[in-house]
Protein backbone atom coordinates (compact mmCIF):
# COMPACT_ATOMS: atom_id res chain seq x y z
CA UNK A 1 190.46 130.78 55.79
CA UNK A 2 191.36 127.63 54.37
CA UNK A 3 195.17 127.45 52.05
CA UNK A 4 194.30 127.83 48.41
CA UNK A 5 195.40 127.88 45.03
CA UNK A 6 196.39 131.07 43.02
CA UNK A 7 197.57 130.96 39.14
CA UNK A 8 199.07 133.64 37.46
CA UNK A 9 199.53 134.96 34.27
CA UNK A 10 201.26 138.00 33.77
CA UNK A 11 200.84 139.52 30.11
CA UNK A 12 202.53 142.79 29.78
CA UNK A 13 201.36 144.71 26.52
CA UNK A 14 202.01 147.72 24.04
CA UNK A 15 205.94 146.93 25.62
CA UNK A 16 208.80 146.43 23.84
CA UNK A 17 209.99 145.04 27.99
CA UNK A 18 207.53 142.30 28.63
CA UNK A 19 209.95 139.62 30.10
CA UNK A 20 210.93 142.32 32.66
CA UNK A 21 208.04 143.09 33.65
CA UNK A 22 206.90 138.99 34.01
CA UNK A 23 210.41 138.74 36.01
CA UNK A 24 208.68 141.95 38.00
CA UNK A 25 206.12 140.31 38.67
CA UNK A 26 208.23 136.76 39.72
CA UNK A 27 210.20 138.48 41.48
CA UNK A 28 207.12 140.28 44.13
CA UNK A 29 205.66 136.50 44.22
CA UNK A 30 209.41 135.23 45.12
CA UNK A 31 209.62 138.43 47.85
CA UNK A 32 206.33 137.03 49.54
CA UNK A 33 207.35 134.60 51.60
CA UNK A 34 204.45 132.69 49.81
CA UNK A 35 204.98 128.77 48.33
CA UNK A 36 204.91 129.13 44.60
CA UNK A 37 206.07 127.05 41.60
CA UNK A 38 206.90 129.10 38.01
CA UNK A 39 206.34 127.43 35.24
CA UNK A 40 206.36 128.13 31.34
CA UNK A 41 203.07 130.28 30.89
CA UNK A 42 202.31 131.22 34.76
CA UNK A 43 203.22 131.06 38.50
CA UNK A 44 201.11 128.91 40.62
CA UNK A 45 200.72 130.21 44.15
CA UNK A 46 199.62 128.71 47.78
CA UNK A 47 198.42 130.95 50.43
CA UNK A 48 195.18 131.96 52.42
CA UNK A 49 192.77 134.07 50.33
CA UNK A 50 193.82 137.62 51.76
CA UNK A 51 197.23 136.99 51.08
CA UNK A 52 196.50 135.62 47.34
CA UNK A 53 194.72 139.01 46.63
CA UNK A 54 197.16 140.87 48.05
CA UNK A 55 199.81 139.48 46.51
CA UNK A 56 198.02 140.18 43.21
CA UNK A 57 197.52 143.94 44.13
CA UNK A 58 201.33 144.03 44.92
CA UNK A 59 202.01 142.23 41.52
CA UNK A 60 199.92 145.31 39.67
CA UNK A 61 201.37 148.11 42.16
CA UNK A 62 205.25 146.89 41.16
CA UNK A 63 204.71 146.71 37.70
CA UNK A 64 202.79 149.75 37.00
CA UNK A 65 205.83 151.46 39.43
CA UNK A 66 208.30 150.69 36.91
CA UNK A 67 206.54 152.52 34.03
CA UNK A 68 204.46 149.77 32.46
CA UNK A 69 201.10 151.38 30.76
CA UNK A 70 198.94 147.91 29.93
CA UNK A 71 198.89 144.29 31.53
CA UNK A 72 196.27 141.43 31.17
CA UNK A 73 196.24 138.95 34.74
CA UNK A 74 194.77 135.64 33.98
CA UNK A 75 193.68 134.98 37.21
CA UNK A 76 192.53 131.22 38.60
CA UNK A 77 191.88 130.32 42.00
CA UNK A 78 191.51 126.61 43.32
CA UNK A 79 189.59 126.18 47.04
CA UNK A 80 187.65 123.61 48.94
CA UNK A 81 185.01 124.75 51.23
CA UNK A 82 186.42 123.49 54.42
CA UNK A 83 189.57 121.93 53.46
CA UNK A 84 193.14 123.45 52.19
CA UNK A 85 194.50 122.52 48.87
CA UNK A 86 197.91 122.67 49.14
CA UNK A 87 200.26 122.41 45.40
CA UNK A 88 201.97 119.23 46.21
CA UNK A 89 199.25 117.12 46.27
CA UNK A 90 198.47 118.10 42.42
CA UNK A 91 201.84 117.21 41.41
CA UNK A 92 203.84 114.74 43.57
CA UNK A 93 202.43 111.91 41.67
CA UNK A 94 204.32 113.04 38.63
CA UNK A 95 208.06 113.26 40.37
């Protein structure tokens, strides 16, 4: 399957430890061996589709691990039917 596109939001609720659970969550998407870039309100991701849905299952398994009741994932995917889309080509016009 073709490299997409994965963007991340991770909202911890009802804890008075959200950043550590968001630096959790960076931290599983840093351990992935997966390109990503972090940015203010989520982590954009580049992968195949399996591994983008894994990753987000690994996301969820690690933070629930360390005791967190409630999270909200805003979850959007970018793909092209027979062609990768690869992060760098949305932003190296801007650098």
């Amino acid at each position: 399957m073709n490299i997409q596109n994965l963007s991340i939001q991770v909202i911890p609720i009802n804890t008075e430890k959200a950043y550590y659970f968001i630096d959790k969550a960076i931290e599983v998407i840093k351990n992935s061996g997966l390109t990503y870039n972090v940015t203010p309100f989520s982590t954009v991701v580049e992968g195949n589709f399996k591994a983008l849905q894994n990753l987000i299952e690994n996301i969820q398994t690690a933070i629930f691990t360390e005791d967190l009741e409630e999270v909200i994932l805003n979850i959007q995917f970018h793909a092209k039917k027979n062609k990768d889309v690869f992060l760098i080509e949305k932003t190296d016009k801007f650098s």
